[in-house]
Every structure is written in structure tokens, then in C-alpha cells.
Protein backbone atom coordinates (compact mmCIF):
# COMPACT_ATOMS: atom_id res chain seq x y z
CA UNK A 1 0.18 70.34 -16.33
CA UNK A 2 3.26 71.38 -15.00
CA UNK A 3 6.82 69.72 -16.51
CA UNK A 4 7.88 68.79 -12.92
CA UNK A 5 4.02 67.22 -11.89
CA UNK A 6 4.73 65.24 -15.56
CA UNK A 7 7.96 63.86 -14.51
CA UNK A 8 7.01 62.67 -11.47
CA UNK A 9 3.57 61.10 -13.00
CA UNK A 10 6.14 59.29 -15.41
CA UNK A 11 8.49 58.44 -12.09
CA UNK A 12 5.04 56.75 -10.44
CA UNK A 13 3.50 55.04 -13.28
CA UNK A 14 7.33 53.55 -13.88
CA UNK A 15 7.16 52.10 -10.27
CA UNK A 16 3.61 50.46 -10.65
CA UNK A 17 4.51 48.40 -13.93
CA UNK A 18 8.78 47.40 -12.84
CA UNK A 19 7.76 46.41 -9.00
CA UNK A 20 5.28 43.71 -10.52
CA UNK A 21 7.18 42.73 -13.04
CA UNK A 22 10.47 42.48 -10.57
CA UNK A 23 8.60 40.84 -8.55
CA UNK A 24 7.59 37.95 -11.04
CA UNK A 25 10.94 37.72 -12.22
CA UNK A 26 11.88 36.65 -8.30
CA UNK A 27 8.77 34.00 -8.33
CA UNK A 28 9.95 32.36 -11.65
CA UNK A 29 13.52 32.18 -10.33
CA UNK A 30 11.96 30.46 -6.81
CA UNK A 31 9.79 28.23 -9.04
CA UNK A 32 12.97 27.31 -11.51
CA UNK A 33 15.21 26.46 -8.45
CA UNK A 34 12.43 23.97 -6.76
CA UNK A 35 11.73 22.26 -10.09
CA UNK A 36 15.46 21.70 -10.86
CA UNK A 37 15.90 20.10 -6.72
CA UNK A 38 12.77 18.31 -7.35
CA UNK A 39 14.42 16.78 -10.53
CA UNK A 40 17.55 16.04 -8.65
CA UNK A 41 15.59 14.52 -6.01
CA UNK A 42 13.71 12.65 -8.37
CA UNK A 43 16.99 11.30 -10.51
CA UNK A 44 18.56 10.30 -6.99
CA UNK A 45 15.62 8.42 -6.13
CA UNK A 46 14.88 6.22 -9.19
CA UNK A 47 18.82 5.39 -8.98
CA UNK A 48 18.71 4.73 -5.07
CA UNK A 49 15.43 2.40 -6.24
CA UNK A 50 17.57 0.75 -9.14
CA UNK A 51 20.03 0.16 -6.85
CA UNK A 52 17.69 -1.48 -4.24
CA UNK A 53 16.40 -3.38 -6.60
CA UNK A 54 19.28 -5.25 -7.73
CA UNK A 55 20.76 -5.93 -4.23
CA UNK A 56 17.09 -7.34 -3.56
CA UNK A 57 17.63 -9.50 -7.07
CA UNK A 58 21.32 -10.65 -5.60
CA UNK A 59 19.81 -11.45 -2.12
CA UNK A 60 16.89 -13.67 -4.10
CA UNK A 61 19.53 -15.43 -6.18
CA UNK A 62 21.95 -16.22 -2.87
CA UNK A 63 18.80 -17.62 -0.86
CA UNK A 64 17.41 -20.15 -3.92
CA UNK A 65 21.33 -21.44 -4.50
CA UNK A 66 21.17 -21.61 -0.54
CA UNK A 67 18.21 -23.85 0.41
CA UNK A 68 15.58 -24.44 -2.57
CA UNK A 69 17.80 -25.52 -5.74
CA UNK A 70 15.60 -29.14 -6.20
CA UNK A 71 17.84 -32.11 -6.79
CA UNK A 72 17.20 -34.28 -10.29
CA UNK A 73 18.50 -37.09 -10.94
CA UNK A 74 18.28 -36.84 -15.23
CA UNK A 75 20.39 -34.44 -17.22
CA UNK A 76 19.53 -31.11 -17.96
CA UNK A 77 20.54 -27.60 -17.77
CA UNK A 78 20.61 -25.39 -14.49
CA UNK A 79 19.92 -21.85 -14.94
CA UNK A 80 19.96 -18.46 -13.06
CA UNK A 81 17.93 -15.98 -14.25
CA UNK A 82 17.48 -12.28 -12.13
CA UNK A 83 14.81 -13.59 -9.61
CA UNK A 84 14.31 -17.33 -10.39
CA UNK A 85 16.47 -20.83 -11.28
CA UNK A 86 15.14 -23.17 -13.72
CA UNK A 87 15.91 -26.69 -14.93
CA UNK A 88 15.60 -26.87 -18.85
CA UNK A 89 15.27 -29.90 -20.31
CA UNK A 90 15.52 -30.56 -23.65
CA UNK A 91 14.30 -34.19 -24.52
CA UNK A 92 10.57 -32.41 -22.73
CA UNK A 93 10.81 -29.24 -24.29
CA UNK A 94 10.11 -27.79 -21.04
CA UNK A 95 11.53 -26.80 -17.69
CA UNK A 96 11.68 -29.87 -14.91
CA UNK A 97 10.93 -27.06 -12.40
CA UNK A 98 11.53 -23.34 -11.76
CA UNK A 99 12.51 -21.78 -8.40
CA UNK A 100 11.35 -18.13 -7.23
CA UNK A 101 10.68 -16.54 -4.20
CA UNK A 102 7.41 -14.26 -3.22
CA UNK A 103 8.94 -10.73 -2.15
CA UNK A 104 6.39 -8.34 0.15
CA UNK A 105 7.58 -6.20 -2.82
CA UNK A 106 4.11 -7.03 -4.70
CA UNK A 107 2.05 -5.19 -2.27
CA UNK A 108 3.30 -1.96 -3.79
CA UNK A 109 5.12 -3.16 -6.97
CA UNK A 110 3.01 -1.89 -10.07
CA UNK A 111 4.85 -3.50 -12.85
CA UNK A 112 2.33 -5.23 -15.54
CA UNK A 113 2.45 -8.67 -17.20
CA UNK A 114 4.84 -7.62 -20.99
CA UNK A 115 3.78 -10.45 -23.06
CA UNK A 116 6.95 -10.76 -24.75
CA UNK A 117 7.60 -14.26 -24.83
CA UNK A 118 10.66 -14.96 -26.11
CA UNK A 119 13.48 -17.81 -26.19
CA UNK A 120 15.98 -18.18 -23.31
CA UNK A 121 19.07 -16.24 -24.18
CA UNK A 122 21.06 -18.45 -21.12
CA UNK A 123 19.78 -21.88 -23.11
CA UNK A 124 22.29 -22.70 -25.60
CA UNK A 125 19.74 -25.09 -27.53
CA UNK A 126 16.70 -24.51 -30.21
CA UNK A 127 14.11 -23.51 -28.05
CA UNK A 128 9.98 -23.78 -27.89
CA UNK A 129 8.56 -21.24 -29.84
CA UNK A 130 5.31 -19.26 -30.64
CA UNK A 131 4.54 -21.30 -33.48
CA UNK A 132 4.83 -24.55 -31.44
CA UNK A 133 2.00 -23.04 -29.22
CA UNK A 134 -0.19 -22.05 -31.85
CA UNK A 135 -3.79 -23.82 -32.42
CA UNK A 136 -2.58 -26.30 -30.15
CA UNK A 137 -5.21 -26.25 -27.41
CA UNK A 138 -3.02 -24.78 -24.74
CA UNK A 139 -2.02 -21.49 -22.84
CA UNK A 140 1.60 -20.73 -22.28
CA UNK A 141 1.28 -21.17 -18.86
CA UNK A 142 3.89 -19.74 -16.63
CA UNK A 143 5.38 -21.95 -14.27
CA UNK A 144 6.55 -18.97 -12.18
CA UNK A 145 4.03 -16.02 -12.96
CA UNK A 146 4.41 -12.81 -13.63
CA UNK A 147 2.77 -11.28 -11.24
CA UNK A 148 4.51 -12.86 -8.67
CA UNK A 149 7.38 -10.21 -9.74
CA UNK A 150 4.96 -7.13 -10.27
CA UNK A 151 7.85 -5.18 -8.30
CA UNK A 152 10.72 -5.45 -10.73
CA UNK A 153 10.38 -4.67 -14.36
CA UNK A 154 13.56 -6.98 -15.05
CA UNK A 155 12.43 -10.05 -13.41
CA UNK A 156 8.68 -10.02 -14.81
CA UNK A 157 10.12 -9.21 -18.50
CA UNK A 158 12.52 -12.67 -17.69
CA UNK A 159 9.45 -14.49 -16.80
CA UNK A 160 8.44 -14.51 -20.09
CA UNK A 161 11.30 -16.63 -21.66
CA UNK A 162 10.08 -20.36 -23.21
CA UNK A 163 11.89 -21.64 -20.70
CA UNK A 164 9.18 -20.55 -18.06
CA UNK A 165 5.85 -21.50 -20.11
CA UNK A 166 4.32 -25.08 -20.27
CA UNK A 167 1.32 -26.35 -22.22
CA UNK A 168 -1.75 -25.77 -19.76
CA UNK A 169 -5.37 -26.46 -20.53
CA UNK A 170 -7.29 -22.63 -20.64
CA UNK A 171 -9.14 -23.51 -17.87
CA UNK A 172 -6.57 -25.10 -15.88
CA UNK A 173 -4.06 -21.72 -16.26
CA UNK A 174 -7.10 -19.41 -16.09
CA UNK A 175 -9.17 -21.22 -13.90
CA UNK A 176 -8.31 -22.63 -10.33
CA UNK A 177 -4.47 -23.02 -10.74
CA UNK A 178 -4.78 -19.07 -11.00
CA UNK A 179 -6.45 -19.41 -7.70
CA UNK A 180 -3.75 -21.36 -6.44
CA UNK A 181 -1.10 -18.31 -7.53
CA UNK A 182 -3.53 -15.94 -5.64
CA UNK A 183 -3.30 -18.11 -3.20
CA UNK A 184 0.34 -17.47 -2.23
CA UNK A 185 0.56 -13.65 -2.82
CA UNK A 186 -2.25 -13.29 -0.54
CA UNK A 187 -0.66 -14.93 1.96
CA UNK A 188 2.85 -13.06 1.35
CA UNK A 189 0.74 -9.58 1.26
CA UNK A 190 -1.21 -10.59 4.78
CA UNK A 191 1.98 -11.91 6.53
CA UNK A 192 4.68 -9.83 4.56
CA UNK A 193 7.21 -12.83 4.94
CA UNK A 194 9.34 -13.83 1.53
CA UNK A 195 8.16 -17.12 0.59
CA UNK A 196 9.92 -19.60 -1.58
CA UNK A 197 7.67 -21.54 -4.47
CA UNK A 198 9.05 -24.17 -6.60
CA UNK A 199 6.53 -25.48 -9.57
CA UNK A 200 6.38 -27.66 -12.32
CA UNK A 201 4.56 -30.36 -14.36
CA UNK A 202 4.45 -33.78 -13.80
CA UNK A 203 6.98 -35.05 -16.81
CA UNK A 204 8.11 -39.07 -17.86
CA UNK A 205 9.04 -40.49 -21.31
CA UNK A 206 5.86 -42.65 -21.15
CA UNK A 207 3.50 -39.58 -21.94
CA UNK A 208 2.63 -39.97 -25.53
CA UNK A 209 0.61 -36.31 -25.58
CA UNK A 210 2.82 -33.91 -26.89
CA UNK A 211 3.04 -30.43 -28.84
CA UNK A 212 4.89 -28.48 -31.32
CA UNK A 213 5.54 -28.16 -34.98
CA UNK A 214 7.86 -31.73 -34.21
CA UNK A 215 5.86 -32.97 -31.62
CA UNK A 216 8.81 -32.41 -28.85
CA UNK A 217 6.87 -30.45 -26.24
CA UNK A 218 5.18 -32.61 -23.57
CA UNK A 219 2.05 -31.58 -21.95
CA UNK A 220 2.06 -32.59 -18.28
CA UNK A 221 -1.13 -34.09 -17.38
CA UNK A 222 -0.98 -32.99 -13.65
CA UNK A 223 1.10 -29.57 -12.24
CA UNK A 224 2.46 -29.06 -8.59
CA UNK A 225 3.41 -25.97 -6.90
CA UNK A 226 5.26 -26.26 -3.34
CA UNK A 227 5.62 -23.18 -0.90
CA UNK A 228 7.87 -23.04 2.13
CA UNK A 229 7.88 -19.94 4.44
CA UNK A 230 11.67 -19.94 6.69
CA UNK A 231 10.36 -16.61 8.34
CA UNK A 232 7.57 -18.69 9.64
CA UNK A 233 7.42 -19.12 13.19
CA UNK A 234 8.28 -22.62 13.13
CA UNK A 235 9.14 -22.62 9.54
CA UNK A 236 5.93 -24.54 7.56
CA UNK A 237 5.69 -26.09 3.74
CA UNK A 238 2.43 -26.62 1.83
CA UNK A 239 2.00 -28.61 -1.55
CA UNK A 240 -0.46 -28.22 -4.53
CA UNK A 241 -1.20 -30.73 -7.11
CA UNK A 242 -3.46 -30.48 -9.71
CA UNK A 243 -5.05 -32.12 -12.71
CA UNK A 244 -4.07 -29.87 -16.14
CA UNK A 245 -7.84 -29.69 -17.18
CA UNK A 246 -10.71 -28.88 -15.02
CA UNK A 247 -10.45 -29.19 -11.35
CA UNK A 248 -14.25 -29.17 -9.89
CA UNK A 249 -13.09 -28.69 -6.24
CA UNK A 250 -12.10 -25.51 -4.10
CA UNK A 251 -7.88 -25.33 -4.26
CA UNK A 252 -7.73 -26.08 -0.46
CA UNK A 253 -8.76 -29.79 -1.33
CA UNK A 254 -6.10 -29.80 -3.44
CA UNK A 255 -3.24 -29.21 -0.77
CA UNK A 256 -0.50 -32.11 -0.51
CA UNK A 257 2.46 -32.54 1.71
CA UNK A 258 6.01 -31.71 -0.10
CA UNK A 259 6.43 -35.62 0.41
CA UNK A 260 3.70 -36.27 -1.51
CA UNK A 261 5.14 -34.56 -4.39
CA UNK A 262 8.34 -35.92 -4.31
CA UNK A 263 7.08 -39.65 -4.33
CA UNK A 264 5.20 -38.38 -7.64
CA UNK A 265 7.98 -36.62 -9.15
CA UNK A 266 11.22 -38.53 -7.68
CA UNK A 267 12.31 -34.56 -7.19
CA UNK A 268 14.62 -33.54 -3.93
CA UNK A 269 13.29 -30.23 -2.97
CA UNK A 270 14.95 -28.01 -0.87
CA UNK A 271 17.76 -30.65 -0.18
CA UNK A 272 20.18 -28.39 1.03
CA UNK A 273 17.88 -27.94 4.80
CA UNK A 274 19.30 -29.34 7.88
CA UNK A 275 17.70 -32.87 7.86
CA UNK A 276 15.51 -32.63 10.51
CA UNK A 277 13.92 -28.88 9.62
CA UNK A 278 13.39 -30.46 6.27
CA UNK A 279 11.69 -33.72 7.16
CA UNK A 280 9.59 -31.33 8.94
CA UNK A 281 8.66 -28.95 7.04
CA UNK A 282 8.00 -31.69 4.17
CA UNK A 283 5.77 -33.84 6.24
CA UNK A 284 3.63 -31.13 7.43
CA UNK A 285 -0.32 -30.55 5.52
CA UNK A 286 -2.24 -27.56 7.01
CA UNK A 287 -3.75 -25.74 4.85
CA UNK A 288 -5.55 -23.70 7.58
CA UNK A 289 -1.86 -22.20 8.70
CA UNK A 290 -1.15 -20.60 4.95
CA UNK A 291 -5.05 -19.16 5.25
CA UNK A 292 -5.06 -15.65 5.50
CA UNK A 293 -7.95 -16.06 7.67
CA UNK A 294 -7.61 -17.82 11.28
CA UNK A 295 -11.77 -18.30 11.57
CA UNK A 296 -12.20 -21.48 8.81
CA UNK A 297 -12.58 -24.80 9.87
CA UNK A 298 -12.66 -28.02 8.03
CA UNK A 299 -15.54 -28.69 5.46
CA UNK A 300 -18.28 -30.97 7.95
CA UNK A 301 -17.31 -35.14 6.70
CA UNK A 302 -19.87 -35.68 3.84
CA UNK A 303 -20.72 -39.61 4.80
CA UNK A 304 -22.17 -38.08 8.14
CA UNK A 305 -24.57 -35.77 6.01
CA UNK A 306 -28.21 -36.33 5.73
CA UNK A 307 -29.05 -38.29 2.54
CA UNK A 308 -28.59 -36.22 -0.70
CA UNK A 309 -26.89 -33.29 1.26
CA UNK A 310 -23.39 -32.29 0.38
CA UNK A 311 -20.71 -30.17 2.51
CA UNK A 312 -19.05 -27.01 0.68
CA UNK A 313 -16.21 -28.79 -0.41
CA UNK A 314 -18.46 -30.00 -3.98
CA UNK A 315 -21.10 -27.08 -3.92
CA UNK A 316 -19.22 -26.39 -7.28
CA UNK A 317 -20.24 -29.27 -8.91
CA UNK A 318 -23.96 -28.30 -8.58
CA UNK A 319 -23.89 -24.89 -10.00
CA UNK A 320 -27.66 -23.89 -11.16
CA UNK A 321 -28.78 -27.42 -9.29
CA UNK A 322 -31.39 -27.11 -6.53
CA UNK A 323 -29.51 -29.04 -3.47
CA UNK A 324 -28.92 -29.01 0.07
CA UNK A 325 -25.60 -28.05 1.21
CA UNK A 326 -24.03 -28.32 4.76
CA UNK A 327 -21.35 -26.32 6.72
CA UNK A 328 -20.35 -24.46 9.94
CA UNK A 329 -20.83 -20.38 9.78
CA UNK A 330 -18.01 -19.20 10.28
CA UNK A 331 -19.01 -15.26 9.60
CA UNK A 332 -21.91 -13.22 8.57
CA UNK A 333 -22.51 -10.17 7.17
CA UNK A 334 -25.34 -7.55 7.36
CA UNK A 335 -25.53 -5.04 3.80
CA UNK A 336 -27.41 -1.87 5.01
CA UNK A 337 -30.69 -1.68 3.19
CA UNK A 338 -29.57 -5.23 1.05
CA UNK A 339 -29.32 -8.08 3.16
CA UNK A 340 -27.01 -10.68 4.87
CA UNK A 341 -24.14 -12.74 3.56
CA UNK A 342 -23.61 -15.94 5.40
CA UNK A 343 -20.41 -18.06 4.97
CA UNK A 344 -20.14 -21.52 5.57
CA UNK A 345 -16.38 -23.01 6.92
CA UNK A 346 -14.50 -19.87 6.14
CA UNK A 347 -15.29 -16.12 5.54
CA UNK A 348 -15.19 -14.67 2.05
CA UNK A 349 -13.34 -14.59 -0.77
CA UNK A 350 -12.12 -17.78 0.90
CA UNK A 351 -15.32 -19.76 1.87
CA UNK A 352 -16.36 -22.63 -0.86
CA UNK A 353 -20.39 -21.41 -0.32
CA UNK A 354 -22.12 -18.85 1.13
CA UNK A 355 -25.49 -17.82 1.41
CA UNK A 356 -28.25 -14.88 1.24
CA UNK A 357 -31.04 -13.65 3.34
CA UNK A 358 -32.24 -10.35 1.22
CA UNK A 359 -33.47 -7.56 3.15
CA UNK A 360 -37.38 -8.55 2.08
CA UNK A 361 -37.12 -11.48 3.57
CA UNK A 362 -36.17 -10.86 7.03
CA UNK A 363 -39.86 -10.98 8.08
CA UNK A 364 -39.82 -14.96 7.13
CA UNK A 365 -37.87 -15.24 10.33
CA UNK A 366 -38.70 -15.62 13.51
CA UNK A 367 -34.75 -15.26 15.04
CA UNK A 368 -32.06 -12.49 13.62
CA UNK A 369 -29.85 -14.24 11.21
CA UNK A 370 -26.90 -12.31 11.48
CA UNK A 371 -26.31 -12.91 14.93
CA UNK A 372 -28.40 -16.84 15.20
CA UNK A 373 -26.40 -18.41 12.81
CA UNK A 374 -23.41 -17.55 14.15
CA UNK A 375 -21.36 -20.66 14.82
CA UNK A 376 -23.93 -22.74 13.73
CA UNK A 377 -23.71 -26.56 11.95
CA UNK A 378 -26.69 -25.50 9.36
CA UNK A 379 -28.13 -27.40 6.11
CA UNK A 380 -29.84 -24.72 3.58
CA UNK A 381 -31.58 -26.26 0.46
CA UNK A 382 -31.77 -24.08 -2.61
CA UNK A 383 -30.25 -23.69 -6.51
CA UNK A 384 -26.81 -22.65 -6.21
CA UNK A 385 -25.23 -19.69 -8.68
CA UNK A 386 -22.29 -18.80 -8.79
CA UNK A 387 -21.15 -14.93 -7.45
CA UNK A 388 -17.74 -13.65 -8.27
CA UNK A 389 -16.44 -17.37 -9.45
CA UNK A 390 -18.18 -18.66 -5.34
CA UNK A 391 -21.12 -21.18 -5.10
CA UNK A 392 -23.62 -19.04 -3.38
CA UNK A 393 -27.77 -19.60 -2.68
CA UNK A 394 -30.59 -17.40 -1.50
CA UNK A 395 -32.31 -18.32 1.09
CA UNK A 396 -36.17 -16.77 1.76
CA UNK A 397 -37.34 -18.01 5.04
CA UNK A 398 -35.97 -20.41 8.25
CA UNK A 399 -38.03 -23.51 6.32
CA UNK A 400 -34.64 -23.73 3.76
CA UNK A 401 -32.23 -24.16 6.86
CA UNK A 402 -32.15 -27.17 8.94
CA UNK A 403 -29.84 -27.43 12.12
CA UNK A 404 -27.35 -30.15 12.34
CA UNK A 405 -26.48 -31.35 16.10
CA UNK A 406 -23.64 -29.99 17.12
């Protein structure tokens, strides 16, 4: 081979391994200068999100000191933490009350529960403590929970202080007063309105049951949690009040008027309201306008019943108990290739009871089920079990469901 064909074979084979590698060195450049925007972007956002965060944690502290700071006629100490007001007081061991608000936050907030319970560093007295908890018998129950602050890592590490937990029975905290918490953040998630919830135990110096390595923390017997929604359209209030222990009935039943918890707790809530907004919004009892759904009616009177039936309200009380309950249906639902669900006085997860017609059964009828039913004042007889925490039967042919007149 000639020296000039050589040279240029060198010149060529030069070109096919630099263009490549030129070209790569471009790329990582490209891919260095995205990463490093993407990182700005990224550090701009989480402090535009801090940022947003605390003005939202400013605007929740202005609108409790503006309408839902309770009034209490007994000493204690007021305090403001980053998303909810308290009322410590010391000769209970507990807080009188503690004020929060609901934000639509929750539907995307992904902050989990911490478990750091810890003493109130705004409290300038001993404090409840682990130890005073301990083989007692009782959860630290949160009196505003966690999860109602699932948005802001600040505000659900705060609910953890002593100052927010009360004794609760296990399955009082875990059981329907959990339901009751659910209750709410449904209703915030389905309406996206900021709702204001003040709760607490029911406390007096007669209760003799008390906790704690000296015996200083009392245990409420009953618990009430009050909701008022200003976004409303008129603005509405709603009361809970429960026994701490086991409460056989679905929460609804449990709904009380704001006045009815004042009378019990000689509280003022939200005294700051005009007068007449607040006598209104106090008086008022409807569970059916804080339902996410609009299709439940009430439970059917249970004195008008046929004798030994009972209406959804107590189908709880007869878990694995062959009875007859009665409701309205309210909703059905056909399960390709499985069968139908049939709710009685409100559609699930919020009905009391429902009921099941498996696929292999359909023959044992002489109508269609699904659509029949509909609307109907029925009686079905059956053993109730319980599905996902809801009295529910099986039903195999039209001989288990009676008609009421309607």
C-alpha cells in the first residue's frame, strides 16, 4: 500500500471514532444542562410549596382566633399551635378542647401519622407522659387526628404533643369514633370546603376514674366532636357525642345539635358568630346534609315494624343472629358474573345493612332484583355477617323478602 492511500486510511478511520465520540460529548452536555434546570426547578418548587404551606398555616390560625376559639368558664391555658388551639388544663391532665380546621389539602396531602408523642413545648407545666399511658387500658387518643393534617408534615408532627391525646377505650378510638373522623374528611374531600371541628371529652371534678402514675389524668366517659362548614351554602353545624367504650349503633345515630353539647359541657363554641348565624347554625341536626351521598333516607321507625323485625339502625347488634331486618333501597348493584348488592336507607360504604342475591340464585326469582327493588320498603330475614366492618345478609330466593306498604 501506497504512503499517501495509508495516510488517508489513518485520516478516515480518525473521523469514524472523533465524530461519535464528539458527538456524545454534545449529548452529555444537553443531558447535564436539563438535570441541573430540573434541579433548579425542583429546589424552587419545594420552597414555593414551603412557602404555601405556611401562609395556609397563618390563614388556619387567623380563622380559629376569628370565629371557633370555645369560651370556658374555668382556668386553664390557651394555646396556638401551627394548625390547631387547645385548652390545657392541668387539674384534668388533659385538654378541655382542641380547635382545627379540615383543609381540601388531605385529598392530595401524603404525610403519615409520626408517632412521636411527646410533651407540649408551649405548656409551661409537668405534662402527661408515656409512662402514665402505659398498661392502663387506654389508647392515646387524639382529640384532633393526625390525619386530619396528612398535608403538612409540621402540623401532623404537632398533633402528637400530650396535650392532644386523651385516655380512649381501644375500641372507642379504633372503632366507630374513627368512623366519625372519616366521617368529616369525606365530607371535606366530596365538597372541598375547609371545615372547622372542635372536640373533646366530657370532663367534671366528680369523675373518680382516672389514670397515670399519680392518678391525675381523667378519662372522659363520653367524647364530642362538633363540625361547622361557613363555605356552606347557608352555613350548617353538626354534633357527635359518644360513649368512650363500645358504641353498638351506626355514627349517624349518634349526631347531636351544637346545643346539645353545650348544655352537656357548659362550653361556648364558636362565640365570636354574629348571634343570629350562630343560634342557627347551633340549633340545626341533619345529618343527611353532611352525607356525602344525597340518595339516604331515614332508617323506617322500628315500633311500626312487624313483630321481631328491626330497621338498619341496630342490624349491628345482631351480627351472626338469624333476624329480619327492614329498610328502604336506596341503590343496588349488579357484580358481572357475582351477584347483586342491595342497600337499605343509604348506598355503600354509608348504608347500616345491605344485602346479597349471588349470581346462582337469580333463578329463585320470579322479578329482576336489581331493577324490582328499587325504591322499595322491603323486610329480608336471614343471619347477618359482617363485610368490611357493614351488617350485610344473603338472600337465596323472593321467600326471605317481604314487602312493607308503602
Amino acid at each position: 500500500m501506497k504512503r499517501n492511500q495509508l495516510i488517508l486510511l489513518l485520516i478516515l478511520f480518525q473521523r469514524l471514532i472523533t465524530v461519535p465520540v464528539l458527538c456524545q460529548t454534545e449529548n452529555d452536555q444537553k443531558i447535564k444542562e436539563i438535570e441541573k434546570q430540573l434541579k433548579v426547578w425542583a429546589d424552587s418548587q419545594a420552597q414555593y410549596k414551603n412557602q404555601l404551606e405556611e401562609l395556609k398555616l397563618q390563614w388556619i390560625q387567623a380563622q380559629l382566633k376569628k370565629y371557633a376559639i370555645p369560651k370556658v368558664n374555668e382556668p386553664g391555658i390557651l394555646v396556638y399551635h401551627s394548625a390547631m388551639a387547645l385548652y390545657y388544663q392541668d387539674k384534668y391532665g388533659i385538654s378541655r378542647w382542641v380547635a382545627h380546621i379540615i383543609m381540601p389539602d388531605i385529598i392530595s396531602g401524603g404525610e403519615s401519622r409520626t408517632n412521636d408523642f411527646r410533651q407540649d413545648s408551649l405548656i409551661p407545666l409537668p405534662m402527661p407522659d408515656k409512662i402514665d399511658y402505659y398498661n392502663s387500658g387506654y389508647d392515646r387518643g387524639h382529640l384532633a387526628p393526625s390525619a386530619d393534617f396528612n398535608w403538612s408534615k409540621k402540623a401532623v408532627s404537632e398533633s402528637f404533643y400530650y396535650s392532644n391525646m386523651t385516655p380512649q377505650k381501644p375500641e372507642f378510638n379504633r372503632g366507630k369514633w374513627s368512623q366519625v373522623e372519616d366521617f368529616f374528611r369525606k365530607y371535606v374531600i366530596y365538597t372541598h370546603h375547609a371545615v372547622f371541628v372542635v372536640t373533646g371529652g366530657i370532663v367534671s371534678d366528680s369523675i373518680q376514674r382516672k389514670i397515670g402514675v399519680n392518678k391525675k389524668i381523667i378519662v372522659p366517659p363520653y367524647f364530642y366532636k362538633i363540625a361547622v362548614d361557613m363555605e356552606s351554602k347557608p352555613p350548617q353545624g353538626i354534633g357527635f357525642y359518644m360513649l368512650n367504650g363500645t358504641n353498638t349503633k351506626p355514627i349517624t345515630e349518634y349526631a347531636v345539635s351544637i346545643d346539645d353539647i353545650e348544655k352537656k359541657t357548659n362550653i361556648d363554641f364558636f362565640p365570636d358568630l354574629p348571634d343570629t348565624l350562630e343560634n342557627r347554625i347551633e340549633a340545626m341536626n341533619n345529618i343527611v346534609l353532611w352525607q356525602v351521598s344525597k340518595n339516604n333516607v331515614k332508617p323506617l321507625d322500628a315500633s311500626q315494624l312487624p313483630k321481631g323485625a328491626i330497621n338498619t339502625s341496630d342490624a349491628e347488634k345482631y351480627v351472626k343472629t338469624k333476624t329480619t331486618v327492614c329498610g328502604t333501597v336506596v341503590a343496588t348493584k349488579v357484580f358481572k358474573d357475582k351477584g347483586i348488592a342491595v342497600n337499605l336507607d343509604a348506598p355503600f360504604p354509608e348504608c347500616n345493612f345491605s344485602f346479597t342475591i349471588w349470581q346462582s340464585y337469580y333463578p329463585n326469582f320470579s322479578y329482576n332484583p336489581a331493577v324490582f327493588l328499587n325504591n322499595k320498603k322491603v323486610c329480608v330475614t336471614g343471619k347477618i355477617e359482617l363485610y368490611k366492618d357493614k351488617p350485610t345478609m344473603s338472600i337465596s330466593n323472593e321467600k326471605e323478602i317481604d314487602f312493607l306498604t308503602q
